[in-house]
PDB file of N, CA and C in Angstrom:
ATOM      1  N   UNK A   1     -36.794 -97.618 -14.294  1.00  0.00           N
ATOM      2  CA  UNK A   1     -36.372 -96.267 -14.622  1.00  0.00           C
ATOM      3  C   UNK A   1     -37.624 -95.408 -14.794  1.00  0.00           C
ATOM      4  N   UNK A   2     -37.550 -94.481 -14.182  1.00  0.00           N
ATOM      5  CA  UNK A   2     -38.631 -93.138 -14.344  1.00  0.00           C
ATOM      6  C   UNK A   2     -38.379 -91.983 -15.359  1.00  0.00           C
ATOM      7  N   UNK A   3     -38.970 -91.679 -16.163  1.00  0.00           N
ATOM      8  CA  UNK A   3     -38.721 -90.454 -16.609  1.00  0.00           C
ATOM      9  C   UNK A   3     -39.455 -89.129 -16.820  1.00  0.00           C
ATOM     10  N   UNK A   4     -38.747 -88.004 -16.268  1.00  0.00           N
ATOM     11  CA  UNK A   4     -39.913 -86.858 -16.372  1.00  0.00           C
ATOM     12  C   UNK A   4     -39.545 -85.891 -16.936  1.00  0.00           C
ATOM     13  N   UNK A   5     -40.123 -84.490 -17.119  1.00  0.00           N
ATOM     14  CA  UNK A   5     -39.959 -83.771 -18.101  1.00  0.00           C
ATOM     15  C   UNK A   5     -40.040 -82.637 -16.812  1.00  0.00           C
ATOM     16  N   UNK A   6     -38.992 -81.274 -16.538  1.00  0.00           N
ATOM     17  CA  UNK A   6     -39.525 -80.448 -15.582  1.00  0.00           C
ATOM     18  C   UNK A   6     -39.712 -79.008 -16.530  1.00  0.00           C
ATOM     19  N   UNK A   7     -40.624 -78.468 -16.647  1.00  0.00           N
ATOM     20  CA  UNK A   7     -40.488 -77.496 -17.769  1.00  0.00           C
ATOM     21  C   UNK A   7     -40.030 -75.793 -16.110  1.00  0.00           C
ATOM     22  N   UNK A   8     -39.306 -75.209 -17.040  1.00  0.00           N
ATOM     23  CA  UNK A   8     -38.401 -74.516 -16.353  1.00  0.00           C
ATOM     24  C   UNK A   8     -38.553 -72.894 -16.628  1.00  0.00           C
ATOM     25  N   UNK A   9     -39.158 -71.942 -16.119  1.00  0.00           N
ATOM     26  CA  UNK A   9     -39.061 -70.463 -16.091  1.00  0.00           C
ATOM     27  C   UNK A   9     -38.381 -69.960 -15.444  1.00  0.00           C
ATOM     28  N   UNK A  10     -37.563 -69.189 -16.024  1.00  0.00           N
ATOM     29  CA  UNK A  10     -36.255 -68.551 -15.832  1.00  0.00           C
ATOM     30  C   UNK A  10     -35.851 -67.048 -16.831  1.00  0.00           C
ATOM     31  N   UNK A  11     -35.474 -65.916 -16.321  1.00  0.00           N
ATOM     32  CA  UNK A  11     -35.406 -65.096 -17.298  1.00  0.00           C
ATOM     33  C   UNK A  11     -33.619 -65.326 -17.529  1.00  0.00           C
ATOM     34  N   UNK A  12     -33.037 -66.076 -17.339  1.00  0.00           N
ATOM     35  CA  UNK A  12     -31.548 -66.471 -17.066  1.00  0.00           C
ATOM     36  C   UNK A  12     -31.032 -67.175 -18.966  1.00  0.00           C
ATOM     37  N   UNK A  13     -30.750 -66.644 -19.761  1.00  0.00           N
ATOM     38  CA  UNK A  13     -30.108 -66.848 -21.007  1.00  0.00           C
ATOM     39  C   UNK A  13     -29.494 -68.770 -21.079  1.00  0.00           C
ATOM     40  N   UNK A  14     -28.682 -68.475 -20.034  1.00  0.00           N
ATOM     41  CA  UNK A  14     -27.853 -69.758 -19.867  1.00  0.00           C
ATOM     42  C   UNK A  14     -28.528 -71.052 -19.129  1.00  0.00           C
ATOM     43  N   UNK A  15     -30.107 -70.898 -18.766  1.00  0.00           N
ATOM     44  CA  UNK A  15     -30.596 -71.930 -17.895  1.00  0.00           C
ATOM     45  C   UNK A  15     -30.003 -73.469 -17.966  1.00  0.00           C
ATOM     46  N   UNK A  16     -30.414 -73.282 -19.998  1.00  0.00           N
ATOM     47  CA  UNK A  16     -30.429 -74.855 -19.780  1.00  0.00           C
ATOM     48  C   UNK A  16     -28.985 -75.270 -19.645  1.00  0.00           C
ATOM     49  N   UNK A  17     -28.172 -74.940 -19.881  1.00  0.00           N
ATOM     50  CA  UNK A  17     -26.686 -75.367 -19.711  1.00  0.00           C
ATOM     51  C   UNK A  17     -26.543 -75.029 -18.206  1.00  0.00           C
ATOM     52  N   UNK A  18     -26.958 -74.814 -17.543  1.00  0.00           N
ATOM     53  CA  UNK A  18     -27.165 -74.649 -15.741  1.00  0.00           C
ATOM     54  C   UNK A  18     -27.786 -76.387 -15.392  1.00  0.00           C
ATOM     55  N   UNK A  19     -29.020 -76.553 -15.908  1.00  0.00           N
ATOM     56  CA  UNK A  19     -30.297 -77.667 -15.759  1.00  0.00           C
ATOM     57  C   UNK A  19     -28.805 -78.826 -16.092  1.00  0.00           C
ATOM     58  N   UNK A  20     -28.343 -78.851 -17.352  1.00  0.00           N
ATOM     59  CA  UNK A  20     -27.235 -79.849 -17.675  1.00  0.00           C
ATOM     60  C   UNK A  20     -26.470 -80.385 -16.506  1.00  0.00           C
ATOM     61  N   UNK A  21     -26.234 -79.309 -15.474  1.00  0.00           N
ATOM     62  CA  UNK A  21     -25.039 -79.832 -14.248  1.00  0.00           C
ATOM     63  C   UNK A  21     -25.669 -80.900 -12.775  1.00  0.00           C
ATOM     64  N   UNK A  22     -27.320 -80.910 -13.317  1.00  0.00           N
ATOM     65  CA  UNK A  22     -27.514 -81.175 -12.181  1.00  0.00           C
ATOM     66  C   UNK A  22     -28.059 -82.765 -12.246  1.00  0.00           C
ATOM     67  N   UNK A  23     -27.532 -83.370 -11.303  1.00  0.00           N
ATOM     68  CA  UNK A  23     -27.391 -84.823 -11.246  1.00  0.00           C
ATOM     69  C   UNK A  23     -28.787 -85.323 -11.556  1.00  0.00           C
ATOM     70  N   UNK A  24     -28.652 -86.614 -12.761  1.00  0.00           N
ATOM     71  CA  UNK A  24     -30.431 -87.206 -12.973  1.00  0.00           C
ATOM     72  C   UNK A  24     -30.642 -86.321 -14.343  1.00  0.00           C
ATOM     73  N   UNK A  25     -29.921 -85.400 -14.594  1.00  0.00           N
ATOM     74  CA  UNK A  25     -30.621 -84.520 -15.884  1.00  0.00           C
ATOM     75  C   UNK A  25     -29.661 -85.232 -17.143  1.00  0.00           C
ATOM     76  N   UNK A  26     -30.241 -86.200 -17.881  1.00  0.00           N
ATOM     77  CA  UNK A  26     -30.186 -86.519 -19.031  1.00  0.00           C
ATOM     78  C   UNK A  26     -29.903 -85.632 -20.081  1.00  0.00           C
ATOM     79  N   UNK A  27     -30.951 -84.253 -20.623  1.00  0.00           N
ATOM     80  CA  UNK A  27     -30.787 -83.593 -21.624  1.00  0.00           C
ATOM     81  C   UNK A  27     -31.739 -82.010 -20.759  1.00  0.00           C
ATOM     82  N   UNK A  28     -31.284 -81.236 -21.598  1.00  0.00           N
ATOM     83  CA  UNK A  28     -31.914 -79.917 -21.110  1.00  0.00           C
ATOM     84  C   UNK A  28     -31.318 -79.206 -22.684  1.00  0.00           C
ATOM     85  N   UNK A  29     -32.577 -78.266 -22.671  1.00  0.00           N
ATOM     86  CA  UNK A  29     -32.598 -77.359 -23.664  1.00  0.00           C
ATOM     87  C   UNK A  29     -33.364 -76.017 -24.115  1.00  0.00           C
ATOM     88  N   UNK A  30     -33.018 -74.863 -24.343  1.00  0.00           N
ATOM     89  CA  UNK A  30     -34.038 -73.757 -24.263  1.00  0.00           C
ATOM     90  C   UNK A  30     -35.098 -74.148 -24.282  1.00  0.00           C
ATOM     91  N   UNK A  31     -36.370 -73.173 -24.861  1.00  0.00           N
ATOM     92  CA  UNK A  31     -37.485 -73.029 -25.453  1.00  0.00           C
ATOM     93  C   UNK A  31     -38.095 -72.042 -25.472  1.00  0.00           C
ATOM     94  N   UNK A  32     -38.876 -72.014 -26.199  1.00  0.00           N
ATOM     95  CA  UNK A  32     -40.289 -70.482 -26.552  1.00  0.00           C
ATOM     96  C   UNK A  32     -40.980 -70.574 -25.816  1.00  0.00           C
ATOM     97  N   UNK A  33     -42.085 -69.743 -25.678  1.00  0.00           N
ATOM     98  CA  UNK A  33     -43.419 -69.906 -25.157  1.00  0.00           C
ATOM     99  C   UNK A  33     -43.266 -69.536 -23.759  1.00  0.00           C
ATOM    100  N   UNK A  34     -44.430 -69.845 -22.632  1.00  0.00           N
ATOM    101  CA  UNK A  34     -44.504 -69.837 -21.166  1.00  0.00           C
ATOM    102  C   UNK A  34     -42.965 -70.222 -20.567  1.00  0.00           C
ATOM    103  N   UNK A  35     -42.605 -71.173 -20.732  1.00  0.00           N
ATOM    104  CA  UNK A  35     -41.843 -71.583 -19.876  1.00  0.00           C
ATOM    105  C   UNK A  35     -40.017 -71.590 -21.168  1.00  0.00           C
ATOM    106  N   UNK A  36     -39.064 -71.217 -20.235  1.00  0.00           N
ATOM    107  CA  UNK A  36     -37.417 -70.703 -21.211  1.00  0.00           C
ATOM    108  C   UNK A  36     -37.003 -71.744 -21.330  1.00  0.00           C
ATOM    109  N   UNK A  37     -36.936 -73.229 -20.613  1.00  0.00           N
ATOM    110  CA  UNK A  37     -36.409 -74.232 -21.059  1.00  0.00           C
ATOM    111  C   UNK A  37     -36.912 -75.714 -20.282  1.00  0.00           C
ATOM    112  N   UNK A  38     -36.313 -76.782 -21.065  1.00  0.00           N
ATOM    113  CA  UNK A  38     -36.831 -78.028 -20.203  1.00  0.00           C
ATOM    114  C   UNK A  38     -35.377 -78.532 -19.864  1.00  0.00           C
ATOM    115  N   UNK A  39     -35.873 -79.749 -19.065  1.00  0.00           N
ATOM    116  CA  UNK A  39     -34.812 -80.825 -18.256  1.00  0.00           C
ATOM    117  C   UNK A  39     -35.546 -82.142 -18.460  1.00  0.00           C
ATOM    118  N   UNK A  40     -34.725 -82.773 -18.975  1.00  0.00           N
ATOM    119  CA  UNK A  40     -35.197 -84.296 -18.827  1.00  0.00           C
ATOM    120  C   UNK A  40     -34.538 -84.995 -17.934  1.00  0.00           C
ATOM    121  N   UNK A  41     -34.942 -85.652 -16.879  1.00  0.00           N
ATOM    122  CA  UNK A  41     -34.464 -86.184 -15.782  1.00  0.00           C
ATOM    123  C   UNK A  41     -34.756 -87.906 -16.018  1.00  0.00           C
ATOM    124  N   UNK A  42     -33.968 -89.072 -15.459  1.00  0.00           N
ATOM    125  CA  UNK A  42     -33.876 -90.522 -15.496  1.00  0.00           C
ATOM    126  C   UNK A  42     -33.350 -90.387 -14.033  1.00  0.00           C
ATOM    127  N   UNK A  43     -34.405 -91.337 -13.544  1.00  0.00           N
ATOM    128  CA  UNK A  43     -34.158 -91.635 -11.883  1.00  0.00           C
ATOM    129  C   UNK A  43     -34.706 -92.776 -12.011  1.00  0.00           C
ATOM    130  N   UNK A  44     -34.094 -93.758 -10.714  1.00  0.00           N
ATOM    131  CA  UNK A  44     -34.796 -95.389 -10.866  1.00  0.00           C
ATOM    132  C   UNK A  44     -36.040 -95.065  -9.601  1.00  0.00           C
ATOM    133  N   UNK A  45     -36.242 -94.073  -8.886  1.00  0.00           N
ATOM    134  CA  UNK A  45     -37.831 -94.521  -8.040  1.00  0.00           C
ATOM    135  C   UNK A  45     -38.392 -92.987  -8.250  1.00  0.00           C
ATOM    136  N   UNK A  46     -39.888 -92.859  -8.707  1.00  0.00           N
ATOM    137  CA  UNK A  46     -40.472 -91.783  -8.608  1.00  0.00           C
ATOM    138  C   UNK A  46     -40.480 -90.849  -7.554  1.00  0.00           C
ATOM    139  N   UNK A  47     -39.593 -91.063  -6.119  1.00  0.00           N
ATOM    140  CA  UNK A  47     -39.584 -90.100  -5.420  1.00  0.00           C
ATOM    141  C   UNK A  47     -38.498 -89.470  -5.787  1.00  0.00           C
ATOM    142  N   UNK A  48     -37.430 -89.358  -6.631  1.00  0.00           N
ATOM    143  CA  UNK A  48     -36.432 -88.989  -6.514  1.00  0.00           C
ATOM    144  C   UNK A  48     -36.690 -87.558  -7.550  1.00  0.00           C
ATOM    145  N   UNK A  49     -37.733 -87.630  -8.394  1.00  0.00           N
ATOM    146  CA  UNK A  49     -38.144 -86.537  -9.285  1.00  0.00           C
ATOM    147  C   UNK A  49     -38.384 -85.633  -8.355  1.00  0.00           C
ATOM    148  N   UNK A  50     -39.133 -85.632  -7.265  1.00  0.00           N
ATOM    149  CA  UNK A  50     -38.951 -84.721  -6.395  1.00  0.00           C
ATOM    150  C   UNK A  50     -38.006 -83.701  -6.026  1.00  0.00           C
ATOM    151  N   UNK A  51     -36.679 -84.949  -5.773  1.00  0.00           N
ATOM    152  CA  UNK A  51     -35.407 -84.292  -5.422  1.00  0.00           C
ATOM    153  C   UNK A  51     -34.938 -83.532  -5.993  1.00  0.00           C
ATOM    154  N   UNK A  52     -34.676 -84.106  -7.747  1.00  0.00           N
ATOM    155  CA  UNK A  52     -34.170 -83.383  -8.637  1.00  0.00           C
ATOM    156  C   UNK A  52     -35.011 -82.017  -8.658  1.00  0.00           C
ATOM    157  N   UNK A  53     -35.873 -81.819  -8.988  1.00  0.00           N
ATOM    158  CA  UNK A  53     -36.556 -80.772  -9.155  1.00  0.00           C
ATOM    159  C   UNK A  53     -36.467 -79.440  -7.519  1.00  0.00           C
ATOM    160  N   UNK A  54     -36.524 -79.961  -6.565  1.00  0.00           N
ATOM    161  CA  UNK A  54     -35.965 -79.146  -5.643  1.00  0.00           C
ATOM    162  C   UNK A  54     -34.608 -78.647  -6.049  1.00  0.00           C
ATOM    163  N   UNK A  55     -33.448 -79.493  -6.413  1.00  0.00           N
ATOM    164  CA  UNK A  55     -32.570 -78.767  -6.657  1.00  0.00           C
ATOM    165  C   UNK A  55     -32.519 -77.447  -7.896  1.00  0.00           C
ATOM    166  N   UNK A  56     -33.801 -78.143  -8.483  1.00  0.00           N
ATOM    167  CA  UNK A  56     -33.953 -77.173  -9.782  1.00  0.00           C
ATOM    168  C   UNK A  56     -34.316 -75.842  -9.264  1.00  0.00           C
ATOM    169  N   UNK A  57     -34.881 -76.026  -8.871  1.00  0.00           N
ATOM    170  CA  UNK A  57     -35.570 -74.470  -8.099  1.00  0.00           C
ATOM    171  C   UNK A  57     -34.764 -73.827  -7.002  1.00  0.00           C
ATOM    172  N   UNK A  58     -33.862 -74.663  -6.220  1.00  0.00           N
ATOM    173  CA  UNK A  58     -33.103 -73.805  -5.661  1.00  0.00           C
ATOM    174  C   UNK A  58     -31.752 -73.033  -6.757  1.00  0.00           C
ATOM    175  N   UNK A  59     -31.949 -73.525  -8.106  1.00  0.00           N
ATOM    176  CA  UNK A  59     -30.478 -72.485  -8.672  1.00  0.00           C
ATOM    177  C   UNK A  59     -31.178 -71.340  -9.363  1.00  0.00           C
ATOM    178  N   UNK A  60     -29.826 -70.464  -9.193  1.00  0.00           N
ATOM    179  CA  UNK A  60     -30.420 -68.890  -9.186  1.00  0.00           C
ATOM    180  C   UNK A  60     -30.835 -68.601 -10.355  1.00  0.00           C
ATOM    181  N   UNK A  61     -32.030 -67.832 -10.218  1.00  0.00           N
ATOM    182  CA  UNK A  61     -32.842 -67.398 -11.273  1.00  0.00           C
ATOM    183  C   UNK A  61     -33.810 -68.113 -11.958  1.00  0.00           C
ATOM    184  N   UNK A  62     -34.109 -69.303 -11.189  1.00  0.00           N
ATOM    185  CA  UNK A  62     -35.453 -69.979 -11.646  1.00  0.00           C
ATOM    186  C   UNK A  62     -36.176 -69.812 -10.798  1.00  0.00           C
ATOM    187  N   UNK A  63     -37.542 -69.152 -11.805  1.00  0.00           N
ATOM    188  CA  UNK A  63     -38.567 -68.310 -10.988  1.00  0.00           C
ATOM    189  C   UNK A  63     -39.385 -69.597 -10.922  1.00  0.00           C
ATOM    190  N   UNK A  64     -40.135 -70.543 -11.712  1.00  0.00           N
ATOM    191  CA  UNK A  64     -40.669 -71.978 -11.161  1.00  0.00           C
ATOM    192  C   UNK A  64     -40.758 -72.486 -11.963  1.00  0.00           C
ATOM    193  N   UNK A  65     -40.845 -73.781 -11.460  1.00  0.00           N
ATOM    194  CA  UNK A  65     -40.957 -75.030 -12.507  1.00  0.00           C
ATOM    195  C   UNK A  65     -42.385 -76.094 -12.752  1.00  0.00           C
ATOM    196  N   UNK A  66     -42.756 -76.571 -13.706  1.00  0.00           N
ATOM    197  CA  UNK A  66     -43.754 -77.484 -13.731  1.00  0.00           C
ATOM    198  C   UNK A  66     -43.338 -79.008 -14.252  1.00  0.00           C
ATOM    199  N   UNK A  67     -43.494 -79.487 -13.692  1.00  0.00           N
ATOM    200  CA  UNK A  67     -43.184 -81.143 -13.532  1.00  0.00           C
ATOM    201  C   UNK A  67     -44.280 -81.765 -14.141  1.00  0.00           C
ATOM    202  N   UNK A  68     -43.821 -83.091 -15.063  1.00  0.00           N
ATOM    203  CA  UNK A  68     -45.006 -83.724 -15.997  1.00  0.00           C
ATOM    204  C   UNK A  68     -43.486 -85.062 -15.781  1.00  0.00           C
ATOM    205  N   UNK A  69     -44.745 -86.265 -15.247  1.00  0.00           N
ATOM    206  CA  UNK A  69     -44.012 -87.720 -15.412  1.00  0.00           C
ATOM    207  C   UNK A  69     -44.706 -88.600 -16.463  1.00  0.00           C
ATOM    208  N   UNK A  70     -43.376 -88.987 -17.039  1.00  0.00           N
ATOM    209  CA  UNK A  70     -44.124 -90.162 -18.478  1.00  0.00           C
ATOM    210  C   UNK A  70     -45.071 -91.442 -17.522  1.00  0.00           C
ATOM    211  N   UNK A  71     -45.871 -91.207 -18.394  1.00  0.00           N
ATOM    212  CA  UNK A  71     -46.655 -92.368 -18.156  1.00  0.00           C
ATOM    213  C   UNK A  71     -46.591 -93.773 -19.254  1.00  0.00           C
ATOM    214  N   UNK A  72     -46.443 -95.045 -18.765  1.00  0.00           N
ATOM    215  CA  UNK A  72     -46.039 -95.721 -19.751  1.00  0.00           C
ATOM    216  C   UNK A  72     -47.095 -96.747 -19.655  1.00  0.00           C
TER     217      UNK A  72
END
């Protein structure tokens, strides 16, 4: 199992309950600062963080995302 963290900019109120629908996303939740919310994603091969995160960026109103994988 892989796990990563995609931190998410969006001027969109409702992101993280958006981030929630999308397959691989474990937990999602606002936040302060640079970036409006995160996604925690569980995938079994590190290419698939990829995937997820493309889909992240194609839903409306996420202006971009930054991706950070646990290192164990």
């Amino acid at each position: 199992m892989v796990r990563a963290i995609i931190l998410v900019k969006s001027p969109k109120k409702l992101i993280a309950a958006r981030l929630r629908k999308v397959t691989s996303v474990s937990d999602s939740f606002p936040t302060s600062g640079q970036f409006d919310a995160v996604a925690i994603i569980d995938v079994e091969q590190l290419f698939q963080i990829k995937e997820v995160a493309n889909q992240i960026q194609k839903i409306n109103g996420v202006d971009r995302t930054e991706t950070m994988v646990e290192v164990q």
